[in-house]
Protein backbone atom coordinates (compact mmCIF):
# COMPACT_ATOMS: atom_id res chain seq x y z
CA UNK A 1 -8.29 -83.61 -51.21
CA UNK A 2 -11.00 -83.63 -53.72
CA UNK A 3 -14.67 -83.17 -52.60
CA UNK A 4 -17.17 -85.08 -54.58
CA UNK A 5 -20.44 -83.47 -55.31
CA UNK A 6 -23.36 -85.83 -55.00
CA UNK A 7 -25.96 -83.69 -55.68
CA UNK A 8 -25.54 -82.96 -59.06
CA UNK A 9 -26.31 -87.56 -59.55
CA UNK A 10 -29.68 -87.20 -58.66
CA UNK A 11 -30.45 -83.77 -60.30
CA UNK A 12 -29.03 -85.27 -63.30
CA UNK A 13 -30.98 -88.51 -63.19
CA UNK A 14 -34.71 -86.65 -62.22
CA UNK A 15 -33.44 -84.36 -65.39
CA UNK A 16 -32.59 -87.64 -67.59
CA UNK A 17 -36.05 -89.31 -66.21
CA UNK A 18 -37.79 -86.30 -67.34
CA UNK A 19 -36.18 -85.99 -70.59
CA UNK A 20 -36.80 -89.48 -71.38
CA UNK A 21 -40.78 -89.10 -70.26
CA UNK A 22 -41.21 -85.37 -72.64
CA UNK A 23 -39.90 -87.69 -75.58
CA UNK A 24 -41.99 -90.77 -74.99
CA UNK A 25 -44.92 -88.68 -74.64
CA UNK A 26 -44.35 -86.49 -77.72
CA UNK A 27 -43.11 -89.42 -80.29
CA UNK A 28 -46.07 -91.75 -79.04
CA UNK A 29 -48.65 -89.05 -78.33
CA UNK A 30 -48.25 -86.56 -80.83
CA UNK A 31 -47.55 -88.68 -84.05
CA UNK A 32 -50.59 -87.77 -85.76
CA UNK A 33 -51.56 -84.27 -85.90
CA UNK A 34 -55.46 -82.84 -85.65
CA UNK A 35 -55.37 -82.35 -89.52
CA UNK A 36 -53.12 -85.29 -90.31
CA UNK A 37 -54.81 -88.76 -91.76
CA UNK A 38 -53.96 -91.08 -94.42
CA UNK A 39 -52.69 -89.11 -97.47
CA UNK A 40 -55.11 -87.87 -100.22
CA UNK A 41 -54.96 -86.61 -103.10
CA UNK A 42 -54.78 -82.91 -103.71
CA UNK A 43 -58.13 -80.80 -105.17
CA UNK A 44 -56.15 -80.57 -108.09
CA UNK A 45 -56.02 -84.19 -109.13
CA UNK A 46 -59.70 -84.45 -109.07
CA UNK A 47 -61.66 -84.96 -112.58
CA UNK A 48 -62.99 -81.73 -114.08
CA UNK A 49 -66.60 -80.69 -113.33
CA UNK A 50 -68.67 -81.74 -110.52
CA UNK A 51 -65.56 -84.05 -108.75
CA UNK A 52 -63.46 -81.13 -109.09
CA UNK A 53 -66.24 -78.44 -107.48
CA UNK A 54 -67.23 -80.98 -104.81
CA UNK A 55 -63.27 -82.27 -104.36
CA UNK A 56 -62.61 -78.93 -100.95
CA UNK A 57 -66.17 -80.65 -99.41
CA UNK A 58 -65.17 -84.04 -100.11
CA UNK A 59 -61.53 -83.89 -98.90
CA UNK A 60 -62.42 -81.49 -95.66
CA UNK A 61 -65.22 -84.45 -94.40
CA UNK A 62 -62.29 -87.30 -94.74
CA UNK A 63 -60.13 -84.95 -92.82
CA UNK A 64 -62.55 -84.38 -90.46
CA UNK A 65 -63.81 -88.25 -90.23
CA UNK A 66 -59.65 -89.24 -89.87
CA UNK A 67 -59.55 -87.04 -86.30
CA UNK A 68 -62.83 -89.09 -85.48
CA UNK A 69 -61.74 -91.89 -85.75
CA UNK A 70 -58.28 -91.70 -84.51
CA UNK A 71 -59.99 -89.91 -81.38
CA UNK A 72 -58.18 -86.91 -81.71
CA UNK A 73 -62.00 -85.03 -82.10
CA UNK A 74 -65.26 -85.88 -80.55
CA UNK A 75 -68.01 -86.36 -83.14
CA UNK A 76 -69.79 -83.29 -81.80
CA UNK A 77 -67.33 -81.10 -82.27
CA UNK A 78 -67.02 -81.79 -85.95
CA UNK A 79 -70.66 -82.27 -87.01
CA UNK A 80 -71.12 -78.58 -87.55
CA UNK A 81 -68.33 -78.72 -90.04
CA UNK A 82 -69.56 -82.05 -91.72
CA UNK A 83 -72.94 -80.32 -91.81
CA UNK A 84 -71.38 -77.72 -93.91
CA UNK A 85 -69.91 -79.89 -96.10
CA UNK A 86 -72.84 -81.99 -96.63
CA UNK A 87 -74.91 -78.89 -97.69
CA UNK A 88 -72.14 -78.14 -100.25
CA UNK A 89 -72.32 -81.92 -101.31
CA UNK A 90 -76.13 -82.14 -101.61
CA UNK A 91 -75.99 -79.09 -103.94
CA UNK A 92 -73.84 -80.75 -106.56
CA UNK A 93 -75.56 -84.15 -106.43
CA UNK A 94 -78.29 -84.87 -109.73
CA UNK A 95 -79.83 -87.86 -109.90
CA UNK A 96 -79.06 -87.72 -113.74
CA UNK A 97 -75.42 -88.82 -112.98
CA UNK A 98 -75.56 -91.94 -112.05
CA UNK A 99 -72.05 -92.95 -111.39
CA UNK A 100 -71.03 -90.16 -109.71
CA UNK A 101 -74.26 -88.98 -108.55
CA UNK A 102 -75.11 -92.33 -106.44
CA UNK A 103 -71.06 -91.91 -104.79
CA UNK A 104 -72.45 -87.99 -104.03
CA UNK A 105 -75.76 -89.28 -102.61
CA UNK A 106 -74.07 -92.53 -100.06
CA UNK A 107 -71.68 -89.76 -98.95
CA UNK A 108 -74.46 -87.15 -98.10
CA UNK A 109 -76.59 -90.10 -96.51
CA UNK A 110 -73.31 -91.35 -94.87
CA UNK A 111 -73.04 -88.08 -93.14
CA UNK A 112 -76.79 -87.58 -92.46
CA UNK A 113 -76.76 -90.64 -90.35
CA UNK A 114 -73.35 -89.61 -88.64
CA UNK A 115 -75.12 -85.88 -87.82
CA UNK A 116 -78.13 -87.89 -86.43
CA UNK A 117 -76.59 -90.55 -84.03
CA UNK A 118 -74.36 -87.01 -82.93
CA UNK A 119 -77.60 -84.95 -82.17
CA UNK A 120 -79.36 -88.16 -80.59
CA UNK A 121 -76.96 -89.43 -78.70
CA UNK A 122 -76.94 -92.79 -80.30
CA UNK A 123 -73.39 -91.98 -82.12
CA UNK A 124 -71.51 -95.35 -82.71
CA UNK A 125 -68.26 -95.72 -84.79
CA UNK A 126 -69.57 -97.47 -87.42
CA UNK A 127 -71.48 -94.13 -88.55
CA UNK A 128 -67.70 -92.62 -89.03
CA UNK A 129 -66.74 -95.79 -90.91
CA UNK A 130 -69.32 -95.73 -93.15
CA UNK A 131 -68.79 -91.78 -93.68
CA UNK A 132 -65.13 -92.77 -94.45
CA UNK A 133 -65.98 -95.48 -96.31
CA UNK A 134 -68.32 -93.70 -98.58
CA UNK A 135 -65.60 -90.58 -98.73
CA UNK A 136 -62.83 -92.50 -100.13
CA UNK A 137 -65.04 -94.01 -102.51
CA UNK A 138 -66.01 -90.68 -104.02
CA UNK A 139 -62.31 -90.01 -103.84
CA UNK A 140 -61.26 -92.93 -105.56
CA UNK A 141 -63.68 -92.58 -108.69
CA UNK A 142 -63.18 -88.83 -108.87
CA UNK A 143 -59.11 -89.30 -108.58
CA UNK A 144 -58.97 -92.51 -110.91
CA UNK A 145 -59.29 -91.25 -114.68
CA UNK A 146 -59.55 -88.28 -116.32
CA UNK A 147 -62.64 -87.08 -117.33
CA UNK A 148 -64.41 -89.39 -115.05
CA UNK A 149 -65.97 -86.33 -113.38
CA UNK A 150 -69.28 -84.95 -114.41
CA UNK A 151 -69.48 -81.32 -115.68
């Protein structure tokens, strides 16, 4: 006579439920990572001059923005790092270039009202769209021709 082992049906099934829950959580919670976002272009592929100089600053806010938005960061705990970028940014803005230097000056007024709504409590998402819609502007003008860049 054979003897039937009915434990090993419910270990198997609480190990199969399990199983099942790890892999819902990691393909539905874990899709994006911290430094992921929509692809952009590499430093490389940005216009010589002032694109190319501001093009780590300018791709480092839109990463930063992306885990904003997608709530995988808190706007506090980036705005030290946007703050450093914007510094960088402000530095390579002249008013002489117009086309480029207005796109440098909406991203570094973009980010100045981002940092204040942070530090007064007054954030609202629409300061992180407008920071990422004045980021992939830049990114789009710098990225679009060559020689479109100032030097």
């Amino acid at each position: 006579m054979r003897k039937r082992r009915k434990r090993r049906s419910p270990f198997l099934a609480s190990v199969v439920v399990a199983l099942a829950a790890i892999a819902a959580t990691v393909t539905t919670g874990c899709t994006s990572s911290k430094s992921g976002g929509p692809a952009q272009p590499p430093a490389a592929r940005f216009a010589a001059g002032t694109c190319q100089r501001a093009a780590p600053a300018v791709l480092s806010v839109g990463r930063l923005i992306y885990d904003v938005r997608d709530r995988h960061a808190k706007p506090s705990s980036v705005a030290p790092e946007i703050g450093k970028a914007q510094q960088e940014l402000r530095a390579l803005a002249r008013p002489s270039d117009k086309a480029l230097g207005g796109r440098l000056q909406n991203l570094v007024t973009a980010i100045g009202f981002f940092r204040i709504g942070v530090d007064s409590n007054t954030f609202t998402p629409q300061r992180a769209t407008n920071v990422d819609n004045a980021q992939q502007a830049l990114v789009t003008f710098c990225t679009k021709a060559p020689g479109s860049g100032s030097s």
